[in-house]
Protein backbone atom coordinates (compact mmCIF):
# COMPACT_ATOMS: atom_id res chain seq x y z
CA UNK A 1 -34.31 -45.41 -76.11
CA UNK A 2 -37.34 -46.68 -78.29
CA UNK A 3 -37.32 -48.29 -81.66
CA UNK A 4 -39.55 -46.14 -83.61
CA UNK A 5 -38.76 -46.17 -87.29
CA UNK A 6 -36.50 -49.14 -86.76
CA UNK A 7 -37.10 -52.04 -89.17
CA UNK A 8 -35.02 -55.08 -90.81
CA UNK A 9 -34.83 -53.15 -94.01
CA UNK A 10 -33.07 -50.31 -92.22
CA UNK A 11 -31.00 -52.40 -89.06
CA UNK A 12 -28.06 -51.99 -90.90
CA UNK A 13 -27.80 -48.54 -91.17
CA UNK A 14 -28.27 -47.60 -87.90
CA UNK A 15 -25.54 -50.30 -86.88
CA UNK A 16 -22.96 -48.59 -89.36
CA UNK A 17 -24.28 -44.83 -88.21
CA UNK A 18 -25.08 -45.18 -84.67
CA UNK A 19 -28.15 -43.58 -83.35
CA UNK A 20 -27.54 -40.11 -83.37
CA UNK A 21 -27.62 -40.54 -86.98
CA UNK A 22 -30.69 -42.70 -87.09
CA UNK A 23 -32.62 -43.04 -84.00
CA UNK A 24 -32.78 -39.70 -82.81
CA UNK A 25 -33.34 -38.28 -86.01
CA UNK A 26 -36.60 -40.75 -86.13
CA UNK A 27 -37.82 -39.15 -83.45
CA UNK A 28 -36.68 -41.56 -80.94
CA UNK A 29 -36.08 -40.08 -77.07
CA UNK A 30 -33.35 -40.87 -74.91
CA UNK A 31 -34.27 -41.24 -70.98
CA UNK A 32 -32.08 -43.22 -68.68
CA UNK A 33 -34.48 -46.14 -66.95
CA UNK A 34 -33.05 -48.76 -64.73
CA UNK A 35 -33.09 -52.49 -65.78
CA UNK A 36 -36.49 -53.11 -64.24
CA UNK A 37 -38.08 -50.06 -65.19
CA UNK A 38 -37.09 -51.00 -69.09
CA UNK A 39 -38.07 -54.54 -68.47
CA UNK A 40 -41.26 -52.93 -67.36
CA UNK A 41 -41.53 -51.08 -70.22
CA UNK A 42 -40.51 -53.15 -73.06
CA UNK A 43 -42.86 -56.03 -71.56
CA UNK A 44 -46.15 -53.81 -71.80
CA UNK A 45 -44.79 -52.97 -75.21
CA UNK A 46 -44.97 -56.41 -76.58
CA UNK A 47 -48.31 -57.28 -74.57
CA UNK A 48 -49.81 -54.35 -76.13
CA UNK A 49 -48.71 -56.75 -79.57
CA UNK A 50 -50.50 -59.61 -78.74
CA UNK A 51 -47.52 -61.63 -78.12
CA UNK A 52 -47.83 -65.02 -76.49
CA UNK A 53 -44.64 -65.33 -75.19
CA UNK A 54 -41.54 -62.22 -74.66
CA UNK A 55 -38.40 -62.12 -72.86
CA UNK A 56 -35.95 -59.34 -72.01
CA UNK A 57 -32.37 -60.05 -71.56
CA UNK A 58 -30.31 -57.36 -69.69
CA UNK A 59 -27.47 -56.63 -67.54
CA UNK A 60 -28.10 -56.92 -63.73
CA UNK A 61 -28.42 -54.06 -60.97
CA UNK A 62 -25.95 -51.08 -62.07
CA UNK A 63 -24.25 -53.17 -64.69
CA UNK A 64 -24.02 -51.82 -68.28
CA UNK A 65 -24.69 -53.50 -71.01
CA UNK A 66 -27.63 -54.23 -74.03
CA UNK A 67 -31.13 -54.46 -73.35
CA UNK A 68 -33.08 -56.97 -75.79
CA UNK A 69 -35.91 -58.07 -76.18
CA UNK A 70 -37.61 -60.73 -77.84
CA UNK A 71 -40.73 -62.11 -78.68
CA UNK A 72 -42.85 -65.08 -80.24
């Protein structure tokens, strides 16, 4: 699912209410990608910023888990 409308003022919230409360209501899509598809993804995202340097930490294969990225 994408960020939009996500910021550090507003993490909290959507923590405490989940994303059906937040998220979605943001305008934010759900669509199922595998791990290197959102790797993919989030990694054109942050060239797109002008990042120097960006990770992405995720489960492996079919595992489930958190997707997160980070950049510098």
């Amino acid at each position: 699912m994408p960020s939009q409308g996500l910021t550090i003022e507003n993490f909290g919230e959507v923590v405490e209410k989940g994303p059906e409360q937040t998220l979605f209501t943001w305008g934010n899509v759900a669509e199922s990608l595998c791990g290197t598809c959102t790797s993919s993804r989030i990694g054109k995202e942050l060239q797109a910023g002008n990042f120097e340097f960006f990770e992405v930490c995720s489960p492996h294969d079919q595992q489930e888990g958190l997707v997160l990225p980070m950049a510098y």
